[in-house]
PDB file of N, CA and C in Angstrom:
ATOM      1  N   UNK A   1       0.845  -1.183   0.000  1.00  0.00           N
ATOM      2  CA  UNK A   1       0.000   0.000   0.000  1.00  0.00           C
ATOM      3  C   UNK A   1       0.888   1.242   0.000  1.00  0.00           C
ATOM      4  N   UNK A   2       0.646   1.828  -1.035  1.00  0.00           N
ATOM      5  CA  UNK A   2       1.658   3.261  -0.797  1.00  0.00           C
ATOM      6  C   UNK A   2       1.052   4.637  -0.064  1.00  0.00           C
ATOM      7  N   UNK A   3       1.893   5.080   0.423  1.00  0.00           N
ATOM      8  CA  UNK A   3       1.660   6.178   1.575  1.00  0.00           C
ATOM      9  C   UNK A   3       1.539   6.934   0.670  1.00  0.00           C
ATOM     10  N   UNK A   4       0.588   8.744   1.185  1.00  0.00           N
ATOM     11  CA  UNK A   4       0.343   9.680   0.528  1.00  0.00           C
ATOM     12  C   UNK A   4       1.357  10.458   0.492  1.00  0.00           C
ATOM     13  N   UNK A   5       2.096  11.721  -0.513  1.00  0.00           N
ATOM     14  CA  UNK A   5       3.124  11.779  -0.017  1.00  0.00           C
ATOM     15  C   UNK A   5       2.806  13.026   0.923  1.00  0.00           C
ATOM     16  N   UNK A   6       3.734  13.354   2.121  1.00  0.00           N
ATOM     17  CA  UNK A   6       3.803  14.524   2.844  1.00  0.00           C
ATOM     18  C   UNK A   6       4.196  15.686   2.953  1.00  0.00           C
ATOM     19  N   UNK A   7       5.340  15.934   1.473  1.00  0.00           N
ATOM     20  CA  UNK A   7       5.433  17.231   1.246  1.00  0.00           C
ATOM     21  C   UNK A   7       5.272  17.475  -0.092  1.00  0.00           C
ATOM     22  N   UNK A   8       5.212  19.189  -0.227  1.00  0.00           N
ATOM     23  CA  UNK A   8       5.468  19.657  -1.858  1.00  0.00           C
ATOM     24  C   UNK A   8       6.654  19.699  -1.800  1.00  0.00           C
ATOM     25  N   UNK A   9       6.968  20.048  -3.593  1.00  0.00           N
ATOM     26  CA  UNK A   9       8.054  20.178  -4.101  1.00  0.00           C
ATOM     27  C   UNK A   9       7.744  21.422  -4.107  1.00  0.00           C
ATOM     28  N   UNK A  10       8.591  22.553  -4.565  1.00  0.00           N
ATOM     29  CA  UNK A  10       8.867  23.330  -4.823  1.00  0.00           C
ATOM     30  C   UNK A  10       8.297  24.179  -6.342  1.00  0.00           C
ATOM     31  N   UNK A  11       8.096  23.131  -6.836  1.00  0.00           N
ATOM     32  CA  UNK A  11       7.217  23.177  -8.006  1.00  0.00           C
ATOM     33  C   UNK A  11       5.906  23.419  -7.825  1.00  0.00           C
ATOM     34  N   UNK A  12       5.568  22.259  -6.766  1.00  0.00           N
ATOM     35  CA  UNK A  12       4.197  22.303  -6.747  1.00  0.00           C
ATOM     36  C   UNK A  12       3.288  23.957  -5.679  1.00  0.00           C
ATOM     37  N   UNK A  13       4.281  24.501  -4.996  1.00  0.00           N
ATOM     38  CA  UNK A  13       4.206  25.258  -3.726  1.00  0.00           C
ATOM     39  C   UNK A  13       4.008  26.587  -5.167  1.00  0.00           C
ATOM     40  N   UNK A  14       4.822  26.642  -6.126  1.00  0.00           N
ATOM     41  CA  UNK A  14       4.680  27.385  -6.994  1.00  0.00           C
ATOM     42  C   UNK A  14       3.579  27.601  -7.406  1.00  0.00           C
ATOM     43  N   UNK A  15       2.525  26.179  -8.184  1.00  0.00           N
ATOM     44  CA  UNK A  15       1.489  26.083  -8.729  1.00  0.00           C
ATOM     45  C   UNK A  15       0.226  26.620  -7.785  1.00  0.00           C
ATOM     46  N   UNK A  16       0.773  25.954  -6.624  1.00  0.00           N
ATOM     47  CA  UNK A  16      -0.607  26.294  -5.987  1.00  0.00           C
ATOM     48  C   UNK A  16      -0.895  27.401  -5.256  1.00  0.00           C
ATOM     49  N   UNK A  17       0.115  28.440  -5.359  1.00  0.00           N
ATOM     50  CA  UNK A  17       0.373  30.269  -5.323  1.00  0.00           C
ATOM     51  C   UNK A  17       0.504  30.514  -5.648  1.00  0.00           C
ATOM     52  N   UNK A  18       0.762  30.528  -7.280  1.00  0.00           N
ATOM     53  CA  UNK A  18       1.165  31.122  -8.120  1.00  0.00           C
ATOM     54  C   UNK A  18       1.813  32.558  -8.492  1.00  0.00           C
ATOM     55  N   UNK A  19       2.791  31.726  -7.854  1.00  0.00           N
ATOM     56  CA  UNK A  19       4.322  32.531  -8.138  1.00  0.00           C
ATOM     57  C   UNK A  19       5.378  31.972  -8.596  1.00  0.00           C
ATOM     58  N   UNK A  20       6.142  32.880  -8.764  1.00  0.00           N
ATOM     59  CA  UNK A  20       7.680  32.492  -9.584  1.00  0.00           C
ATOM     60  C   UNK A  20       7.927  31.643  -9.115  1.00  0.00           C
ATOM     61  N   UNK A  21       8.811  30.885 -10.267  1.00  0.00           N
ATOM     62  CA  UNK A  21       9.930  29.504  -9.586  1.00  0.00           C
ATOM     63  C   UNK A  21      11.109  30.022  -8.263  1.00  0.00           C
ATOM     64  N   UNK A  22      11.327  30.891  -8.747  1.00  0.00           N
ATOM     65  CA  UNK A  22      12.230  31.715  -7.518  1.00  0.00           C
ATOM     66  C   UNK A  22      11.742  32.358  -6.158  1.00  0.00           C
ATOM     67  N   UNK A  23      10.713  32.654  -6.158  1.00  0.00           N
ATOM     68  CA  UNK A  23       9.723  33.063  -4.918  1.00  0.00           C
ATOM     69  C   UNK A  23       9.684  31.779  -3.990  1.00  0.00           C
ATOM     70  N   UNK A  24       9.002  30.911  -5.412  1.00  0.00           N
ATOM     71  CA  UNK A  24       8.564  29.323  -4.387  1.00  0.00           C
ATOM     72  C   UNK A  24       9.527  28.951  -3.447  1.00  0.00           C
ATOM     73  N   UNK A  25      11.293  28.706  -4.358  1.00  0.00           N
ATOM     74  CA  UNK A  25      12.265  28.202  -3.862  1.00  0.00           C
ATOM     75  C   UNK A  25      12.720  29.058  -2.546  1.00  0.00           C
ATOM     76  N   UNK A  26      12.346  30.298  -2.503  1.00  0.00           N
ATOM     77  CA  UNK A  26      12.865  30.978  -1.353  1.00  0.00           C
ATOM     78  C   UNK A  26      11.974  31.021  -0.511  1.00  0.00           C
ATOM     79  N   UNK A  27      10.236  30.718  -0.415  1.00  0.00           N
ATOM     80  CA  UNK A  27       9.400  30.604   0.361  1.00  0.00           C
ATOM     81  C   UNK A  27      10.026  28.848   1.085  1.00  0.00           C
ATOM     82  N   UNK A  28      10.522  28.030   0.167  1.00  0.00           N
ATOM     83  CA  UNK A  28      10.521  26.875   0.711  1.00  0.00           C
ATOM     84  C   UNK A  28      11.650  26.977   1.655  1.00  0.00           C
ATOM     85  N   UNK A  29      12.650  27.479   1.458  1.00  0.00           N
ATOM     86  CA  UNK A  29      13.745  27.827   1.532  1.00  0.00           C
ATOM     87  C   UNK A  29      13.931  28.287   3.404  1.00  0.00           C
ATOM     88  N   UNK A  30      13.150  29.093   3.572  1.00  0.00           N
ATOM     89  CA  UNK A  30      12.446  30.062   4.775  1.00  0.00           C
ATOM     90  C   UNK A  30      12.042  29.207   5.918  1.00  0.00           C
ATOM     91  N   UNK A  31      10.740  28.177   5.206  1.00  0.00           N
ATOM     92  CA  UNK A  31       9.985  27.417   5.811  1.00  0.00           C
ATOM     93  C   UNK A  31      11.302  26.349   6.286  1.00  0.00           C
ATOM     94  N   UNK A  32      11.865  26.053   5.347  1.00  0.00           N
ATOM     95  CA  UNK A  32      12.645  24.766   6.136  1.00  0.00           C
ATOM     96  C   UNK A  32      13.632  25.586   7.242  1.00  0.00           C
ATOM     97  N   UNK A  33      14.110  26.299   7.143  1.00  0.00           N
ATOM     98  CA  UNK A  33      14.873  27.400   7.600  1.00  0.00           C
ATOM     99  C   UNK A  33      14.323  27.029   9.639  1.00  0.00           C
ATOM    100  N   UNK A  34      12.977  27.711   9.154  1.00  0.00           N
ATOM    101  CA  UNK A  34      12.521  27.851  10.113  1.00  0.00           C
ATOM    102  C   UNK A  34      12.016  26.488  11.290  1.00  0.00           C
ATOM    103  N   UNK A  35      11.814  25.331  10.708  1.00  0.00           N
ATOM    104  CA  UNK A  35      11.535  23.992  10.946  1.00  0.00           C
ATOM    105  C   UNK A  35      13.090  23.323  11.427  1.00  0.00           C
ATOM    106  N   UNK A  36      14.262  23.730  10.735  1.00  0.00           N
ATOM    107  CA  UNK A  36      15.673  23.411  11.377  1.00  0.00           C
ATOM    108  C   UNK A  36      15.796  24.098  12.575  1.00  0.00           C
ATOM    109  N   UNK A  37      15.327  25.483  12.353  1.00  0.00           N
ATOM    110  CA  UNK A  37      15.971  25.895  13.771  1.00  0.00           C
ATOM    111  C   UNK A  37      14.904  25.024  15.121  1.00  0.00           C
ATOM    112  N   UNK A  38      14.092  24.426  14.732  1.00  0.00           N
ATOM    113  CA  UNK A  38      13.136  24.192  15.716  1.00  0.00           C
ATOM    114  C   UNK A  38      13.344  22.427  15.893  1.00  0.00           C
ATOM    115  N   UNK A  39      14.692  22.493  15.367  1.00  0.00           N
ATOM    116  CA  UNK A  39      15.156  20.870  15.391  1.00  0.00           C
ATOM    117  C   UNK A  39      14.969  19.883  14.914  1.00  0.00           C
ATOM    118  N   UNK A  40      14.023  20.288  13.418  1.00  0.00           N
ATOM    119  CA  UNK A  40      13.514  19.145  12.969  1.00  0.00           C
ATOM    120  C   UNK A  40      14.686  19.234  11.205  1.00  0.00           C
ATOM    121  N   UNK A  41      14.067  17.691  11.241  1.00  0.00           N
ATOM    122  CA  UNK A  41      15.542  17.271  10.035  1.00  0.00           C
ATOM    123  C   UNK A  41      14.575  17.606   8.479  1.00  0.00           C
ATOM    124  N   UNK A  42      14.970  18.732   7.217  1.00  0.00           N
ATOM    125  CA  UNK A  42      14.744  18.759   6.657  1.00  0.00           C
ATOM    126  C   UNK A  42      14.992  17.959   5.370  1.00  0.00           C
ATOM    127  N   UNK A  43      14.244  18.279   4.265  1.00  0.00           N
ATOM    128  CA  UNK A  43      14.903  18.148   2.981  1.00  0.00           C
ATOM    129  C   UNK A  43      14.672  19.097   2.137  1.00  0.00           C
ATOM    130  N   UNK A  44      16.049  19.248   1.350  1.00  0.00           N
ATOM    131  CA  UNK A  44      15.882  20.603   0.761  1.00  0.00           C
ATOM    132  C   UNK A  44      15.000  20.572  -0.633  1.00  0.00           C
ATOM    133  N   UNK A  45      14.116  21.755  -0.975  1.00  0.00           N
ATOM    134  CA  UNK A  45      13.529  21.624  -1.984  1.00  0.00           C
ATOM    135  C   UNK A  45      11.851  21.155  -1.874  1.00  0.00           C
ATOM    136  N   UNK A  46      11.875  20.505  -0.640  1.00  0.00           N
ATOM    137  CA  UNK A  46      10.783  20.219  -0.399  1.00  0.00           C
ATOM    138  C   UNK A  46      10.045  20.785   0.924  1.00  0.00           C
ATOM    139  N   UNK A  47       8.882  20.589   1.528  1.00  0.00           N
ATOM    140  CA  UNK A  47       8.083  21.587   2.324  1.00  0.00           C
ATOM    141  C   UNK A  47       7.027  20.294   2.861  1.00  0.00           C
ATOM    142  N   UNK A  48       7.042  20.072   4.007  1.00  0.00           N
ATOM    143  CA  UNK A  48       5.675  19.438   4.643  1.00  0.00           C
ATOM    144  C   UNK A  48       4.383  20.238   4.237  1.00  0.00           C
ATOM    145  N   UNK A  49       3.763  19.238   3.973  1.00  0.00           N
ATOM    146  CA  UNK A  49       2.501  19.865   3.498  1.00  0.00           C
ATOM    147  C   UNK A  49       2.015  20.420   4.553  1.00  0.00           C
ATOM    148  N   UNK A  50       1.848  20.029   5.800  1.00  0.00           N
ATOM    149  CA  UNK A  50       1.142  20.109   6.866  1.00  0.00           C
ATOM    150  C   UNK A  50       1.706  21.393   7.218  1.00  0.00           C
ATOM    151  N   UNK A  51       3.018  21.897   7.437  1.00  0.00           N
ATOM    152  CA  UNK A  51       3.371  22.875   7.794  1.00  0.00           C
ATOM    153  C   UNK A  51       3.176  24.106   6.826  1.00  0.00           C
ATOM    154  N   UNK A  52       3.178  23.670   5.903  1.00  0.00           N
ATOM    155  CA  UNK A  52       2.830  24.480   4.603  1.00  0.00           C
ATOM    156  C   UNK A  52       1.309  25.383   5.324  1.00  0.00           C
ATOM    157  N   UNK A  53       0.746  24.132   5.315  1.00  0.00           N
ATOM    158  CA  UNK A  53      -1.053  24.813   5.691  1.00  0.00           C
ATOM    159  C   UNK A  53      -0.514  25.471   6.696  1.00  0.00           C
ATOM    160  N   UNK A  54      -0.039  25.482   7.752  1.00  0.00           N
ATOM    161  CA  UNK A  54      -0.042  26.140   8.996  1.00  0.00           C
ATOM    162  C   UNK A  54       0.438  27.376   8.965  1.00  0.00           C
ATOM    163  N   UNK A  55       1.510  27.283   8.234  1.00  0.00           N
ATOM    164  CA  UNK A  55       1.467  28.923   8.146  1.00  0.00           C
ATOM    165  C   UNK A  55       1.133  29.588   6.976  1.00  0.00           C
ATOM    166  N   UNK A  56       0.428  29.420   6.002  1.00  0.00           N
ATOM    167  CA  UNK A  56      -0.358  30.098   5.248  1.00  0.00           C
ATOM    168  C   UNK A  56      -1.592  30.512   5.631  1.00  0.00           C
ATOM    169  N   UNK A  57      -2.296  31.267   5.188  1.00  0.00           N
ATOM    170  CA  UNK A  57      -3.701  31.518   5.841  1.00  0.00           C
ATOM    171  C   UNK A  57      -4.580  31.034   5.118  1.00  0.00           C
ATOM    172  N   UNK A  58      -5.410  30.459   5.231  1.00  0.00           N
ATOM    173  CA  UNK A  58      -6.675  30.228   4.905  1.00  0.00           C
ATOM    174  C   UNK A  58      -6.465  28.665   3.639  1.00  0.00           C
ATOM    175  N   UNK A  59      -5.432  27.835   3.909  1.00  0.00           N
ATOM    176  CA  UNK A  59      -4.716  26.811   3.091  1.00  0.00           C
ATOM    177  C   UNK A  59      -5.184  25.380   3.917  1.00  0.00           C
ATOM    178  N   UNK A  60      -5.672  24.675   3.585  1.00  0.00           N
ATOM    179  CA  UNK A  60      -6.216  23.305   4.214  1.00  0.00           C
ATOM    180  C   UNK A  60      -5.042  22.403   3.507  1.00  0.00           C
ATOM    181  N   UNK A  61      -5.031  20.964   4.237  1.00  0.00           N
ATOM    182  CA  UNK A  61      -4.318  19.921   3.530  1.00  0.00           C
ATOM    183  C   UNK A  61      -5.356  19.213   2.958  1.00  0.00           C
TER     184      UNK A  61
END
């Protein structure tokens, strides 16, 4: 059974705000930023969805 996956790419963080490829990468960029300093192990390029919603406003998973 395959798992759903749990984060965007960077691509996709693009599509679904539609903004630049370069915005996305530095919004993702931020977010992980901010998730390291709080001790958790990232990957670059990509974004928990879940955290994604949380700090956006009005963004559901």
């Amino acid at each position: 059974m395959a798992q759903a996956c749990l984060y965007y790419t960077a691509q996709e963080v693009m599509e679904i705000l539609g903004v630049s490829r370069a915005k996305a990468y530095k919004l993702v960029r931020e977010l992980n930023e901010e998730l390291a300093a709080k001790g958790y192990i990232i990957t670059a390029g990509k974004v928990p969805k879940k955290f994604l919603a949380e700090r956006l406003y009005g963004m559901t998973v």
